[in-house]
PDB file of N, CA and C in Angstrom:
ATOM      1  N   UNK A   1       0.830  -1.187   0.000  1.00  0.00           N
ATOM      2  CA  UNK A   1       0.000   0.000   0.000  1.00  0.00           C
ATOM      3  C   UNK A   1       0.872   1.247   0.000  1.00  0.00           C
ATOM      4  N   UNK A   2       0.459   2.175  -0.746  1.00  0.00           N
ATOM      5  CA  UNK A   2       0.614   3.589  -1.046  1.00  0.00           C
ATOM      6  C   UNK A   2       0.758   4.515   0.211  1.00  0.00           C
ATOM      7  N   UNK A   3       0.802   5.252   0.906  1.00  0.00           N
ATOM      8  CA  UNK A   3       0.755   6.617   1.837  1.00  0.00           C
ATOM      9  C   UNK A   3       0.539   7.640   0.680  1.00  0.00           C
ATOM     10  N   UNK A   4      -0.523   8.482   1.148  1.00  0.00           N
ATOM     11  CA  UNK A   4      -0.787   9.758   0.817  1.00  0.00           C
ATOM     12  C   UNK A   4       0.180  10.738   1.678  1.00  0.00           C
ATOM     13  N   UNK A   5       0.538  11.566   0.847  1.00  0.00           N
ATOM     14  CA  UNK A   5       1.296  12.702   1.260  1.00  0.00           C
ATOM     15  C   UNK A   5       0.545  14.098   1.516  1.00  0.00           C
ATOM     16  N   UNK A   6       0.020  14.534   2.575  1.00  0.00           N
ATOM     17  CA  UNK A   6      -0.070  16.264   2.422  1.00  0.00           C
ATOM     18  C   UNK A   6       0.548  16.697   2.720  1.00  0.00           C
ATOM     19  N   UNK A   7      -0.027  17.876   1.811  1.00  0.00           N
ATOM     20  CA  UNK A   7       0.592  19.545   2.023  1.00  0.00           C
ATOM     21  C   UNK A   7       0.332  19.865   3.341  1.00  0.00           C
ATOM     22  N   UNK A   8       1.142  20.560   3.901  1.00  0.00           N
ATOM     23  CA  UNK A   8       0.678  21.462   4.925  1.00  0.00           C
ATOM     24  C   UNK A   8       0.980  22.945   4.788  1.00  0.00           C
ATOM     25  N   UNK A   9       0.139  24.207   4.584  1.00  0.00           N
ATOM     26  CA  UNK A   9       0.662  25.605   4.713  1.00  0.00           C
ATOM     27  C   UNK A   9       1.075  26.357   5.761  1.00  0.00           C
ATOM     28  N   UNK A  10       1.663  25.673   6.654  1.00  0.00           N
ATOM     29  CA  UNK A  10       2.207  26.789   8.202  1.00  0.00           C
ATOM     30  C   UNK A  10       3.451  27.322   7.826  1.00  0.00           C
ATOM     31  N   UNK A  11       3.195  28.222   8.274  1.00  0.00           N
ATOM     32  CA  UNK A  11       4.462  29.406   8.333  1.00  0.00           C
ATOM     33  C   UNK A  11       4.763  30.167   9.416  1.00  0.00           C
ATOM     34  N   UNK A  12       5.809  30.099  10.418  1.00  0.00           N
ATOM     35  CA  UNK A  12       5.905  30.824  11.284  1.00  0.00           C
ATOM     36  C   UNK A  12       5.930  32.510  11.203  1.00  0.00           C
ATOM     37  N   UNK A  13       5.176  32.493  12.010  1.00  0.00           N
ATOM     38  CA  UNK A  13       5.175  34.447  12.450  1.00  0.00           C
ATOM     39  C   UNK A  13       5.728  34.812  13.174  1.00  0.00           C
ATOM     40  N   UNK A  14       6.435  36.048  13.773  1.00  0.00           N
ATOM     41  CA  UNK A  14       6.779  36.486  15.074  1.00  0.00           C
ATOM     42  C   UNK A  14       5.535  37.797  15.196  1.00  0.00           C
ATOM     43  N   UNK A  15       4.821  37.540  16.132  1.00  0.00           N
ATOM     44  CA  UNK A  15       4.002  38.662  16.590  1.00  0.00           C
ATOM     45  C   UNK A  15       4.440  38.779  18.459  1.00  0.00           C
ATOM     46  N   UNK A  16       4.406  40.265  18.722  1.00  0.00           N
ATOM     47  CA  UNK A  16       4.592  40.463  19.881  1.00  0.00           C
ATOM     48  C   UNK A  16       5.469  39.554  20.582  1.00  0.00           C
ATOM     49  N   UNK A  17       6.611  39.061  19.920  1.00  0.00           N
ATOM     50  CA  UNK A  17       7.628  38.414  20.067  1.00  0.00           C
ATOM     51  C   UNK A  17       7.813  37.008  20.668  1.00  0.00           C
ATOM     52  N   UNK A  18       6.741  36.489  20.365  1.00  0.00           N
ATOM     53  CA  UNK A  18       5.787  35.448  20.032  1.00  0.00           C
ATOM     54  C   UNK A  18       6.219  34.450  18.739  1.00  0.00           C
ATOM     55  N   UNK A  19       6.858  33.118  18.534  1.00  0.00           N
ATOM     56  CA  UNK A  19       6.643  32.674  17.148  1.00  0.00           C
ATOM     57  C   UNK A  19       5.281  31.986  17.094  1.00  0.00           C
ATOM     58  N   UNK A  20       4.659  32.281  16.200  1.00  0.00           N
ATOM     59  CA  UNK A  20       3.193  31.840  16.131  1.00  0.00           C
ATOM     60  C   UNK A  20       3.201  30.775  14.740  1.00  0.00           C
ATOM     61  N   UNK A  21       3.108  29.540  14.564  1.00  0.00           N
ATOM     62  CA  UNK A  21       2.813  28.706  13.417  1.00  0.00           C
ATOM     63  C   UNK A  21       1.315  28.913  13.391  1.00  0.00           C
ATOM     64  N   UNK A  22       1.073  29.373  11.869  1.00  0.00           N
ATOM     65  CA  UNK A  22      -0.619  29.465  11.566  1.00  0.00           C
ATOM     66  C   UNK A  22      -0.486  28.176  10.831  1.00  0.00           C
ATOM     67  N   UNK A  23      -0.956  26.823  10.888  1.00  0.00           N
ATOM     68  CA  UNK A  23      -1.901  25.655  10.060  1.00  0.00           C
ATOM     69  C   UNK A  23      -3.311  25.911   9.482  1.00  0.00           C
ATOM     70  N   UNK A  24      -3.854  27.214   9.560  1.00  0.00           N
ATOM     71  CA  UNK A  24      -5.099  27.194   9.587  1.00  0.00           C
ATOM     72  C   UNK A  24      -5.209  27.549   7.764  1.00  0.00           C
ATOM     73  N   UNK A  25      -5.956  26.251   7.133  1.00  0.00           N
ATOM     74  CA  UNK A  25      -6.330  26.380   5.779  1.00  0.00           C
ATOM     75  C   UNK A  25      -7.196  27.564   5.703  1.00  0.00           C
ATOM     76  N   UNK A  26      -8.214  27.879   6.398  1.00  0.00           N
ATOM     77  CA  UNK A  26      -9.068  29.240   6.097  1.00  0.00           C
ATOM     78  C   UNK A  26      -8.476  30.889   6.357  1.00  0.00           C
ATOM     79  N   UNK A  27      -6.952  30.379   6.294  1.00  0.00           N
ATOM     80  CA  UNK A  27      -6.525  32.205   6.491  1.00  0.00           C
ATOM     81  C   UNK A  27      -5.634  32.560   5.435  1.00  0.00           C
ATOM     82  N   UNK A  28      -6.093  33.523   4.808  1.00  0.00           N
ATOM     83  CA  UNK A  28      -5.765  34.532   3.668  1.00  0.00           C
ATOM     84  C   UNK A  28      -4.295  34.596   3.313  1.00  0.00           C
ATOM     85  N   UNK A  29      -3.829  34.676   4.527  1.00  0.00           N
ATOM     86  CA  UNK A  29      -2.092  34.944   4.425  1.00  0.00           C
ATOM     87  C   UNK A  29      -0.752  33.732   4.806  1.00  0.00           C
ATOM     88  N   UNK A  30      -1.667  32.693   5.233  1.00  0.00           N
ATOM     89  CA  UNK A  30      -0.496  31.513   5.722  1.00  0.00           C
ATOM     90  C   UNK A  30      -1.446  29.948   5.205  1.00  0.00           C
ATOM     91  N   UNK A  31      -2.701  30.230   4.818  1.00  0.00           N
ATOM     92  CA  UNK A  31      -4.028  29.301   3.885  1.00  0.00           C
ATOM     93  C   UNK A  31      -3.909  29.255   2.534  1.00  0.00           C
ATOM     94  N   UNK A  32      -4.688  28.540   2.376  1.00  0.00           N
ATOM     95  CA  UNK A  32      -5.120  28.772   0.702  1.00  0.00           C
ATOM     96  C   UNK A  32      -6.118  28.840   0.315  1.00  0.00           C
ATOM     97  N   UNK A  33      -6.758  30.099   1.244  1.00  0.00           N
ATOM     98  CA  UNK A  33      -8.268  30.797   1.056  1.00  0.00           C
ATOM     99  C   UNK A  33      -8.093  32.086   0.149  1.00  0.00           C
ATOM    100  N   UNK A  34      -8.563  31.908  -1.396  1.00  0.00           N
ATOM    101  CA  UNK A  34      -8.385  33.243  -2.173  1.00  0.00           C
ATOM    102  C   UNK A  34      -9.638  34.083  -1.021  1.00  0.00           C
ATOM    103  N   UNK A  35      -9.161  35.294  -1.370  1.00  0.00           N
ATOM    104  CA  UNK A  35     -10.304  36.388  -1.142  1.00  0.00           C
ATOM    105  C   UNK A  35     -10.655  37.172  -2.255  1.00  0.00           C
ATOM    106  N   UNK A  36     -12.036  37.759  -2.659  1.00  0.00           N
ATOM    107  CA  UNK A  36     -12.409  38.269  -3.912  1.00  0.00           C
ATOM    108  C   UNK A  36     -13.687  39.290  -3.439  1.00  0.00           C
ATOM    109  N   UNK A  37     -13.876  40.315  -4.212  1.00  0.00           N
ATOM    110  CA  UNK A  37     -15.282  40.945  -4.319  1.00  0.00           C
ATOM    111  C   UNK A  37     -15.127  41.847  -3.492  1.00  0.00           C
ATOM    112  N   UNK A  38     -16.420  42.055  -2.719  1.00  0.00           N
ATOM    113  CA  UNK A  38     -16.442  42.970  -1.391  1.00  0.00           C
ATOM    114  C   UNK A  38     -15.436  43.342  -0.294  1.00  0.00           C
ATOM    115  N   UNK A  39     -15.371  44.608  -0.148  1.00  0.00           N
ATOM    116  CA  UNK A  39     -14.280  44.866   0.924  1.00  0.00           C
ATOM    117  C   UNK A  39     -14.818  46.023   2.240  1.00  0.00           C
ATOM    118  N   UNK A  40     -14.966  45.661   3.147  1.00  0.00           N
ATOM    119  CA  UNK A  40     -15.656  46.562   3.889  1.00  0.00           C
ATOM    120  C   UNK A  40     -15.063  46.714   5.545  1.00  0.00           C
ATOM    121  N   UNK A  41     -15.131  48.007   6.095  1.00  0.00           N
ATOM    122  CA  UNK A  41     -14.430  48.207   6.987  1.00  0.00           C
ATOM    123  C   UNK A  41     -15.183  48.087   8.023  1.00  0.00           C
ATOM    124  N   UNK A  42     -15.270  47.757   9.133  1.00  0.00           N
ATOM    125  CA  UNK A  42     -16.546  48.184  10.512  1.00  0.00           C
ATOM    126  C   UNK A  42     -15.873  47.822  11.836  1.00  0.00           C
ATOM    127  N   UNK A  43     -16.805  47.728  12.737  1.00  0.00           N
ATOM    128  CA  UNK A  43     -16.516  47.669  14.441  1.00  0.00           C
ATOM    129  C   UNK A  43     -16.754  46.290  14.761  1.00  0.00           C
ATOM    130  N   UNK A  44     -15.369  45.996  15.423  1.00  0.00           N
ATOM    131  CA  UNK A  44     -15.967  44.842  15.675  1.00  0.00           C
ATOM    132  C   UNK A  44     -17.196  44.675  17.026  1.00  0.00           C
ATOM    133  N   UNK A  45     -18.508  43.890  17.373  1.00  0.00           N
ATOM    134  CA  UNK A  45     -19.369  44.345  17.993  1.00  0.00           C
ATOM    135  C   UNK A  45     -19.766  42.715  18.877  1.00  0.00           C
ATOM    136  N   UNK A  46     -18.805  41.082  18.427  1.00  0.00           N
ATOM    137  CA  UNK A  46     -19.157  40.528  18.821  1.00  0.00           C
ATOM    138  C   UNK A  46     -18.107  39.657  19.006  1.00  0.00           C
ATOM    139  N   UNK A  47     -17.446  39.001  19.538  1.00  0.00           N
ATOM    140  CA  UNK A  47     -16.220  37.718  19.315  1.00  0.00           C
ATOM    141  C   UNK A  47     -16.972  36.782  20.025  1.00  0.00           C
ATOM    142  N   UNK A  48     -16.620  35.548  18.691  1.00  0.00           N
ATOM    143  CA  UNK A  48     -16.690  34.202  18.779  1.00  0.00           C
ATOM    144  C   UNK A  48     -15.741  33.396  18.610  1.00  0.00           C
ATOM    145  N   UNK A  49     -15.713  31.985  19.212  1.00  0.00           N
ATOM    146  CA  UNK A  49     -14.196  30.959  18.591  1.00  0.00           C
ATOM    147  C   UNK A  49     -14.286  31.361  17.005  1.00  0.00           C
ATOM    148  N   UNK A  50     -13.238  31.642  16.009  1.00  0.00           N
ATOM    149  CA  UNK A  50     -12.672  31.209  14.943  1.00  0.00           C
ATOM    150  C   UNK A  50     -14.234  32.222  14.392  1.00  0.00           C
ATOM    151  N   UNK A  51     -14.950  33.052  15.260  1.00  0.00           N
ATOM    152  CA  UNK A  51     -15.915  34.044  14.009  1.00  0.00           C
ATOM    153  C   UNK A  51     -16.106  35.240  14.793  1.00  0.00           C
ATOM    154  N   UNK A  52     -16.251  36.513  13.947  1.00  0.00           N
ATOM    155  CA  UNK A  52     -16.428  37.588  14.534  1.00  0.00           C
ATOM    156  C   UNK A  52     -17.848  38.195  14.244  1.00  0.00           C
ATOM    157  N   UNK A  53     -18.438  39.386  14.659  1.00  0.00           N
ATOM    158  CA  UNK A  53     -19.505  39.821  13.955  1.00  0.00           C
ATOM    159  C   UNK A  53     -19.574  41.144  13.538  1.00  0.00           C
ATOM    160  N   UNK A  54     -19.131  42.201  12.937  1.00  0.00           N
ATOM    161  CA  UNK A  54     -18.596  43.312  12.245  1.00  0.00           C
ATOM    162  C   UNK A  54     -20.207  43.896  12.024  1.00  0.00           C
ATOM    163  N   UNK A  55     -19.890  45.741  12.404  1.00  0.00           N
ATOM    164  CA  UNK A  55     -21.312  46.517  11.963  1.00  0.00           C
ATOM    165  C   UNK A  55     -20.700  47.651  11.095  1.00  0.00           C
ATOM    166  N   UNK A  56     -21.151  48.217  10.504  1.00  0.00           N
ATOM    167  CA  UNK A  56     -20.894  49.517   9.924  1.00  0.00           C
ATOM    168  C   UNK A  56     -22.363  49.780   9.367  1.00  0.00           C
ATOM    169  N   UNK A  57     -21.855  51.433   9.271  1.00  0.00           N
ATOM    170  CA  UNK A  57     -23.272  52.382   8.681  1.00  0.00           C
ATOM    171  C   UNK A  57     -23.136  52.508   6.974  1.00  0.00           C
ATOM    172  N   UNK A  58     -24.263  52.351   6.832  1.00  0.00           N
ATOM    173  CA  UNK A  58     -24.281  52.944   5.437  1.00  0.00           C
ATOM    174  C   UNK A  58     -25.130  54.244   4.973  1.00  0.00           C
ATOM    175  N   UNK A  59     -25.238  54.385   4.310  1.00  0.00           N
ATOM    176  CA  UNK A  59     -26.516  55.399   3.410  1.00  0.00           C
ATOM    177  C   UNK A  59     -27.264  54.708   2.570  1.00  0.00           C
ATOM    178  N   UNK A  60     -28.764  54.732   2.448  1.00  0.00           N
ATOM    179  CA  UNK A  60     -29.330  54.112   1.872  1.00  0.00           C
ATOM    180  C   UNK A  60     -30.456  55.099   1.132  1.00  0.00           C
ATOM    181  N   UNK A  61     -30.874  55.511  -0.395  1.00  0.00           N
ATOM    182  CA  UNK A  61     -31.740  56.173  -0.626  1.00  0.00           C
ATOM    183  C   UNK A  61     -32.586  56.191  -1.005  1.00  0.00           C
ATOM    184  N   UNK A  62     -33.641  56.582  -0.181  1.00  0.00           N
ATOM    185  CA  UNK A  62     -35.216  55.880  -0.896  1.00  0.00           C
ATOM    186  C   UNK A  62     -35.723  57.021  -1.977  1.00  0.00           C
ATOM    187  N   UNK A  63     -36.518  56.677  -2.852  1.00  0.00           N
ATOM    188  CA  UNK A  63     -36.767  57.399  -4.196  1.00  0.00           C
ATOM    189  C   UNK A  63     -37.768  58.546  -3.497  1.00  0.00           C
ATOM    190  N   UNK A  64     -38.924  57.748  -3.149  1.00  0.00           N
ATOM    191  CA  UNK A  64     -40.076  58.472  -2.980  1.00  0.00           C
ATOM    192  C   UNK A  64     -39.651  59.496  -2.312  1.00  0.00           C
ATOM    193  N   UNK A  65     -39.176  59.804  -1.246  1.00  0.00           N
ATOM    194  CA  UNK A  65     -38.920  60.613  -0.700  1.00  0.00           C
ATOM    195  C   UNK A  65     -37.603  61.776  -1.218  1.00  0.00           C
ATOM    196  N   UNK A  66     -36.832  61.183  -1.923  1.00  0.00           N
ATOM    197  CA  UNK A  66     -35.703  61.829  -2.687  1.00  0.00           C
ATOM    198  C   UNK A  66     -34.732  62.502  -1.584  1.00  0.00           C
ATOM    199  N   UNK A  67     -34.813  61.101  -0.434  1.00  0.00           N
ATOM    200  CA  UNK A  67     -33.872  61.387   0.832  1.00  0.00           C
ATOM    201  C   UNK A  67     -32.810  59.936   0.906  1.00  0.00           C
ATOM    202  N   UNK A  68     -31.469  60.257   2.052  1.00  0.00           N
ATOM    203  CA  UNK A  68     -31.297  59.186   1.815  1.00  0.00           C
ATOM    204  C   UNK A  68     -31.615  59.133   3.942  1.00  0.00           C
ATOM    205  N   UNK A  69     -31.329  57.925   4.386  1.00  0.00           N
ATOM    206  CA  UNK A  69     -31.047  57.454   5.600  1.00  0.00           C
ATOM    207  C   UNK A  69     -30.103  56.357   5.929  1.00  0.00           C
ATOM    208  N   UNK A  70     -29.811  56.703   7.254  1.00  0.00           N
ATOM    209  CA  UNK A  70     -28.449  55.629   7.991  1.00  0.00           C
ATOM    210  C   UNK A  70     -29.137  54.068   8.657  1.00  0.00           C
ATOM    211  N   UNK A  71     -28.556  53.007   7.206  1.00  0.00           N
ATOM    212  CA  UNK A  71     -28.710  52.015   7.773  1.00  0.00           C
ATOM    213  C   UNK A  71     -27.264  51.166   8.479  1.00  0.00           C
ATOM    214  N   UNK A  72     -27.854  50.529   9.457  1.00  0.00           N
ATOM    215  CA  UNK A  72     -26.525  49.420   9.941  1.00  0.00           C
ATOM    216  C   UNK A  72     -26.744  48.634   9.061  1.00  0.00           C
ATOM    217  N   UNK A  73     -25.211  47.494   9.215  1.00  0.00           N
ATOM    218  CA  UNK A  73     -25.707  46.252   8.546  1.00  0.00           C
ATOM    219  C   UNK A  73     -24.562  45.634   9.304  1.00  0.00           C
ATOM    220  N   UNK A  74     -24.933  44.398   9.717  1.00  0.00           N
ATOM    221  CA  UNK A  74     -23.879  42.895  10.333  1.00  0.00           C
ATOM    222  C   UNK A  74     -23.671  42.289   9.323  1.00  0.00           C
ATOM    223  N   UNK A  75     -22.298  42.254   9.207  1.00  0.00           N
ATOM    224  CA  UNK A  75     -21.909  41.108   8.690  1.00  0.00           C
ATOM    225  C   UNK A  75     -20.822  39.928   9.507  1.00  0.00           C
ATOM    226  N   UNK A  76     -20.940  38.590   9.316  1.00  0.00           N
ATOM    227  CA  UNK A  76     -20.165  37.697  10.340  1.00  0.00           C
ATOM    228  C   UNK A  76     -18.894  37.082   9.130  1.00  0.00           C
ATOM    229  N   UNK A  77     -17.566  37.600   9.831  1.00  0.00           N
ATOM    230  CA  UNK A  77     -16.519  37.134   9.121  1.00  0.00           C
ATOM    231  C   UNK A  77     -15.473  36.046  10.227  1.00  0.00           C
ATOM    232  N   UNK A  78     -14.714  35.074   9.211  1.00  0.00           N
ATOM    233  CA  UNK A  78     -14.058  34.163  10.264  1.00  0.00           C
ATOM    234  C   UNK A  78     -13.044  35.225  10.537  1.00  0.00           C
ATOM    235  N   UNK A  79     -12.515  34.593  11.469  1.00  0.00           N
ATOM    236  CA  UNK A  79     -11.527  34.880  12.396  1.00  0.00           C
ATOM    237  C   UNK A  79     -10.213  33.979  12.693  1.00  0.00           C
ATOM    238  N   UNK A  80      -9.477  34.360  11.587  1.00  0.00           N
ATOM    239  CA  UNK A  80      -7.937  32.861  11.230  1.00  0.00           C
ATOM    240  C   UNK A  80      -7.444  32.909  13.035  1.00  0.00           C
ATOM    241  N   UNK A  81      -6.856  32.091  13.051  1.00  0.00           N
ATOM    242  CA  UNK A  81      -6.008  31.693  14.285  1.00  0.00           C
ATOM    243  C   UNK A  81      -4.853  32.387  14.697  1.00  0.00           C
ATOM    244  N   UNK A  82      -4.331  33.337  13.602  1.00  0.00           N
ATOM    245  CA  UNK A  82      -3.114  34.068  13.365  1.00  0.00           C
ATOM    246  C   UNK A  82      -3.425  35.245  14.482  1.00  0.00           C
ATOM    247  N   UNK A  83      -4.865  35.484  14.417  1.00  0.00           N
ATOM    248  CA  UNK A  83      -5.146  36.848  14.751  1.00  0.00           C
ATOM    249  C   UNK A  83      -6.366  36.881  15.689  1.00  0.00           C
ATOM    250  N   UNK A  84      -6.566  35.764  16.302  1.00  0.00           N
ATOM    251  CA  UNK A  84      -7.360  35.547  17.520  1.00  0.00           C
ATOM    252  C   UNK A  84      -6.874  36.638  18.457  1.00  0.00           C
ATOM    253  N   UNK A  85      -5.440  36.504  19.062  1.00  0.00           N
ATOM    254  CA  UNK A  85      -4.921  36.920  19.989  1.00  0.00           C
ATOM    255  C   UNK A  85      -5.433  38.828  20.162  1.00  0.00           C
ATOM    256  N   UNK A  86      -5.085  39.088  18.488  1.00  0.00           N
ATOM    257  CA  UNK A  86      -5.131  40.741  18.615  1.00  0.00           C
ATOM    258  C   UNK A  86      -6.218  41.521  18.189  1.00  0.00           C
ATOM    259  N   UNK A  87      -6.876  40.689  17.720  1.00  0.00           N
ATOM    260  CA  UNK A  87      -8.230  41.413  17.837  1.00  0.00           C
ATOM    261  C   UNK A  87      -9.715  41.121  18.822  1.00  0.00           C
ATOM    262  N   UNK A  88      -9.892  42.351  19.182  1.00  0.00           N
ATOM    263  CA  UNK A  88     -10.721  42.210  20.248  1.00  0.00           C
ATOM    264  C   UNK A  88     -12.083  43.286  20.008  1.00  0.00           C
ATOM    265  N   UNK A  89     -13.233  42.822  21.047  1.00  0.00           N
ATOM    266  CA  UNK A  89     -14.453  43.946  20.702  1.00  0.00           C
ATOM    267  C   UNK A  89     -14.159  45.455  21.031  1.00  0.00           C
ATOM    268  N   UNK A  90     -14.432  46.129  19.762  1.00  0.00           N
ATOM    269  CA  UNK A  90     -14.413  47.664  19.719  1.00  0.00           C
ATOM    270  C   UNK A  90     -13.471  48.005  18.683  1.00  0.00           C
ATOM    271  N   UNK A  91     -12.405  46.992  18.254  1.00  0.00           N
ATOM    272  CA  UNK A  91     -11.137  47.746  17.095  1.00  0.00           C
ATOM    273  C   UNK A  91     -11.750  47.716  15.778  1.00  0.00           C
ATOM    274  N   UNK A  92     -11.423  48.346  15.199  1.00  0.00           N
ATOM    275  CA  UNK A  92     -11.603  48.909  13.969  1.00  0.00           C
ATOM    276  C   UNK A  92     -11.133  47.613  12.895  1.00  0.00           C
ATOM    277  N   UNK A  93     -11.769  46.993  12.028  1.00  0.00           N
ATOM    278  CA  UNK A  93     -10.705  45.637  11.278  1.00  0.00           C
ATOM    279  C   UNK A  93     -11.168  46.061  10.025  1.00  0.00           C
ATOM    280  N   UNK A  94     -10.694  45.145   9.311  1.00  0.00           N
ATOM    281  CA  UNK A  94     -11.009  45.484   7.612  1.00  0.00           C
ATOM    282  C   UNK A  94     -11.478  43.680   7.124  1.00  0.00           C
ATOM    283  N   UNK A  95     -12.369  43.480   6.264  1.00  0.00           N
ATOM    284  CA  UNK A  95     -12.927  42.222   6.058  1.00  0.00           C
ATOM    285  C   UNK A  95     -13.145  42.059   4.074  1.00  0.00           C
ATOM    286  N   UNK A  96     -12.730  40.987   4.090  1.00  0.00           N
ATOM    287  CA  UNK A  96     -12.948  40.708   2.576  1.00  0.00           C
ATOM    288  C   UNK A  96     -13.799  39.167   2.373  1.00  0.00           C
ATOM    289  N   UNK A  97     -14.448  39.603   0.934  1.00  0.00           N
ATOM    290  CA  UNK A  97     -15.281  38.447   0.609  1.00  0.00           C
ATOM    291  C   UNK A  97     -14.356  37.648   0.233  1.00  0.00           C
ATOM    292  N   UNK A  98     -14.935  35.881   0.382  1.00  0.00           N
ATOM    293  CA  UNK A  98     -14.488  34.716   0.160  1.00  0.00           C
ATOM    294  C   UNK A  98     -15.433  33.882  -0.228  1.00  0.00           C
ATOM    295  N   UNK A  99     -15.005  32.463  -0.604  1.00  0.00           N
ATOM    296  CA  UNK A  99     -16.041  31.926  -1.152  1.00  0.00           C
ATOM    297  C   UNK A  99     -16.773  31.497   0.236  1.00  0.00           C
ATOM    298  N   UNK A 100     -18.227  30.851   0.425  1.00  0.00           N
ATOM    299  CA  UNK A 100     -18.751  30.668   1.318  1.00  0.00           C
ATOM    300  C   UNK A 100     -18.072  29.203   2.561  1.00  0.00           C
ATOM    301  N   UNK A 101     -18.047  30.274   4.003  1.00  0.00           N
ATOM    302  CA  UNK A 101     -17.254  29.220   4.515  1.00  0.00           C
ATOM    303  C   UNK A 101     -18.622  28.393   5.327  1.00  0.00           C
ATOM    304  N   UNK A 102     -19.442  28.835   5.636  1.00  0.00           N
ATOM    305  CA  UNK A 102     -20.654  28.321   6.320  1.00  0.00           C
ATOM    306  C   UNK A 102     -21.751  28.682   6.103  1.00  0.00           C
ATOM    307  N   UNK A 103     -23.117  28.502   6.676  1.00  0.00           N
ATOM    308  CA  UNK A 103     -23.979  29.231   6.088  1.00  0.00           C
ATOM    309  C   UNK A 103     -24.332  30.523   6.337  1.00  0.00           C
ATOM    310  N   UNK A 104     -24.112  31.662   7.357  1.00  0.00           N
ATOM    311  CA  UNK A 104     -23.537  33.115   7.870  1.00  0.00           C
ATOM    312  C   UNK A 104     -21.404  33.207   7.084  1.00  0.00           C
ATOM    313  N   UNK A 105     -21.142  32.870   7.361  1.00  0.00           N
ATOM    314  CA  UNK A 105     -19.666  33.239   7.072  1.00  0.00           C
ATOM    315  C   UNK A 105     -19.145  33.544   5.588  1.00  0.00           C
ATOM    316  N   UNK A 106     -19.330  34.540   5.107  1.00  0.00           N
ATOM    317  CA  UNK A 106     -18.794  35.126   3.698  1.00  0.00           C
ATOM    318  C   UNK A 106     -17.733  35.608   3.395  1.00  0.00           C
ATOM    319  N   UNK A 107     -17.331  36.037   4.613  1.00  0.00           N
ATOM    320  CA  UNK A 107     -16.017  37.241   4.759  1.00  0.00           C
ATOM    321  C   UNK A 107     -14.976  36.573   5.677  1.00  0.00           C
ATOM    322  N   UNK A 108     -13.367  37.315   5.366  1.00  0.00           N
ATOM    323  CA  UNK A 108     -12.569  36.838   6.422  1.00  0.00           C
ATOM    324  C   UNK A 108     -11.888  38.280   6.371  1.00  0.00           C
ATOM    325  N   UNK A 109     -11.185  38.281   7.907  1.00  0.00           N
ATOM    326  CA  UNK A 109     -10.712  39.029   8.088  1.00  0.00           C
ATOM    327  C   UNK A 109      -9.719  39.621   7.623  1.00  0.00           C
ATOM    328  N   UNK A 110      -9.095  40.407   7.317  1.00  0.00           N
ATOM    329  CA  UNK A 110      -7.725  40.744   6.324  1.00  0.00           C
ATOM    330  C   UNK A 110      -6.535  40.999   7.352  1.00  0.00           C
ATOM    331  N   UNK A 111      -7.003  42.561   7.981  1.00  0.00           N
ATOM    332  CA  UNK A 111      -6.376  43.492   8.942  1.00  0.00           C
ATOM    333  C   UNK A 111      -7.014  43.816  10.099  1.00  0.00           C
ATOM    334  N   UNK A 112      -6.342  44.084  11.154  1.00  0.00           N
ATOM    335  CA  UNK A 112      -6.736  44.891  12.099  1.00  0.00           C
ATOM    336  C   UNK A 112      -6.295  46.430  11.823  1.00  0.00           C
ATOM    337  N   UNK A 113      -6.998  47.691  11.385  1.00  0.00           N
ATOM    338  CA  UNK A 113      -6.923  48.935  11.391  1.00  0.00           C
ATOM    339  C   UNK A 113      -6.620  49.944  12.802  1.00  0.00           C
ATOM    340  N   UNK A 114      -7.334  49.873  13.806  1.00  0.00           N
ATOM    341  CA  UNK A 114      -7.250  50.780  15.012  1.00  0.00           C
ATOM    342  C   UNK A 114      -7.825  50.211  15.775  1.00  0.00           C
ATOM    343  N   UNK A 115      -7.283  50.104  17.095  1.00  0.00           N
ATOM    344  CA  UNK A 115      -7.469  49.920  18.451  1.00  0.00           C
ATOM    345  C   UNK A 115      -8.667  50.344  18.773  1.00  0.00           C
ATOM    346  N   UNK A 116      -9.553  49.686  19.859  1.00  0.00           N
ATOM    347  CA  UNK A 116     -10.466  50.182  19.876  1.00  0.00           C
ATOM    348  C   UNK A 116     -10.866  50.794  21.741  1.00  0.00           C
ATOM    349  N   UNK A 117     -11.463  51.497  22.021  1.00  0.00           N
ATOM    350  CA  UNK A 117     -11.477  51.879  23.493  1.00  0.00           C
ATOM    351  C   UNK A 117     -12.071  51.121  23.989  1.00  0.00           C
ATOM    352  N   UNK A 118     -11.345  51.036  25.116  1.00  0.00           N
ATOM    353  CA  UNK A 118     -11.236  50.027  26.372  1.00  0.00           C
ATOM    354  C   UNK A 118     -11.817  50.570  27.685  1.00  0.00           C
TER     355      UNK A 118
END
């Protein structure tokens, strides 16, 4: 009999002087999860294991009225393993579309942008 061989994609990081091996297939930068399409910035407003839940405002304009108004909208993006540690509720992150990881999960995280108050 044969043995199958895998791949594995880990790559060590040094964060906060930390070596961190990411294994995690669903992250953008040490995975082999393309990201495509939508790109959107917001707060983070919820942490879960391995998912977050992101809000931002939009503008939305209704005809009849020939006004516009401020809608929210949630969206739930994963959360790679790389970056559990540094992001937390209230910082500012940046999120990109992917293909579908669950049935809520569209987006993964890219960046963390700004700290958020504590």
């Amino acid at each position: 009999m044969e043995k199958k061989k895998t791949k594995t994609s880990g790559r060590e990081k040094s964060v906060a002087g930390q070596d961190l091996e990411c294994k995690n297939r669903d992250c953008p930068k040490h995975g082999t999860l393309k990201v495509r399409g939508r790109m959107f910035k917001g707060k983070v407003i919820k942490k879960f294991p391995k998912r977050i839940v992101i809000e931002f405002e939009r503008m939305v304009y209704v005809r009849k009225y020939e006004r516009y108004f401020k809608s929210k909208t949630k969206i739930h993006a994963r959360l790679p393993v790389c970056m559990e540690n540094t992001i937390n509720v209230g910082d500012l992150i940046k999120v990109q579309e992917c293909r579908p990881l669950s049935k809520i999960v569209h987006f993964v995280v890219i960046e963390k942008i700004k700290e958020g108050k504590k």
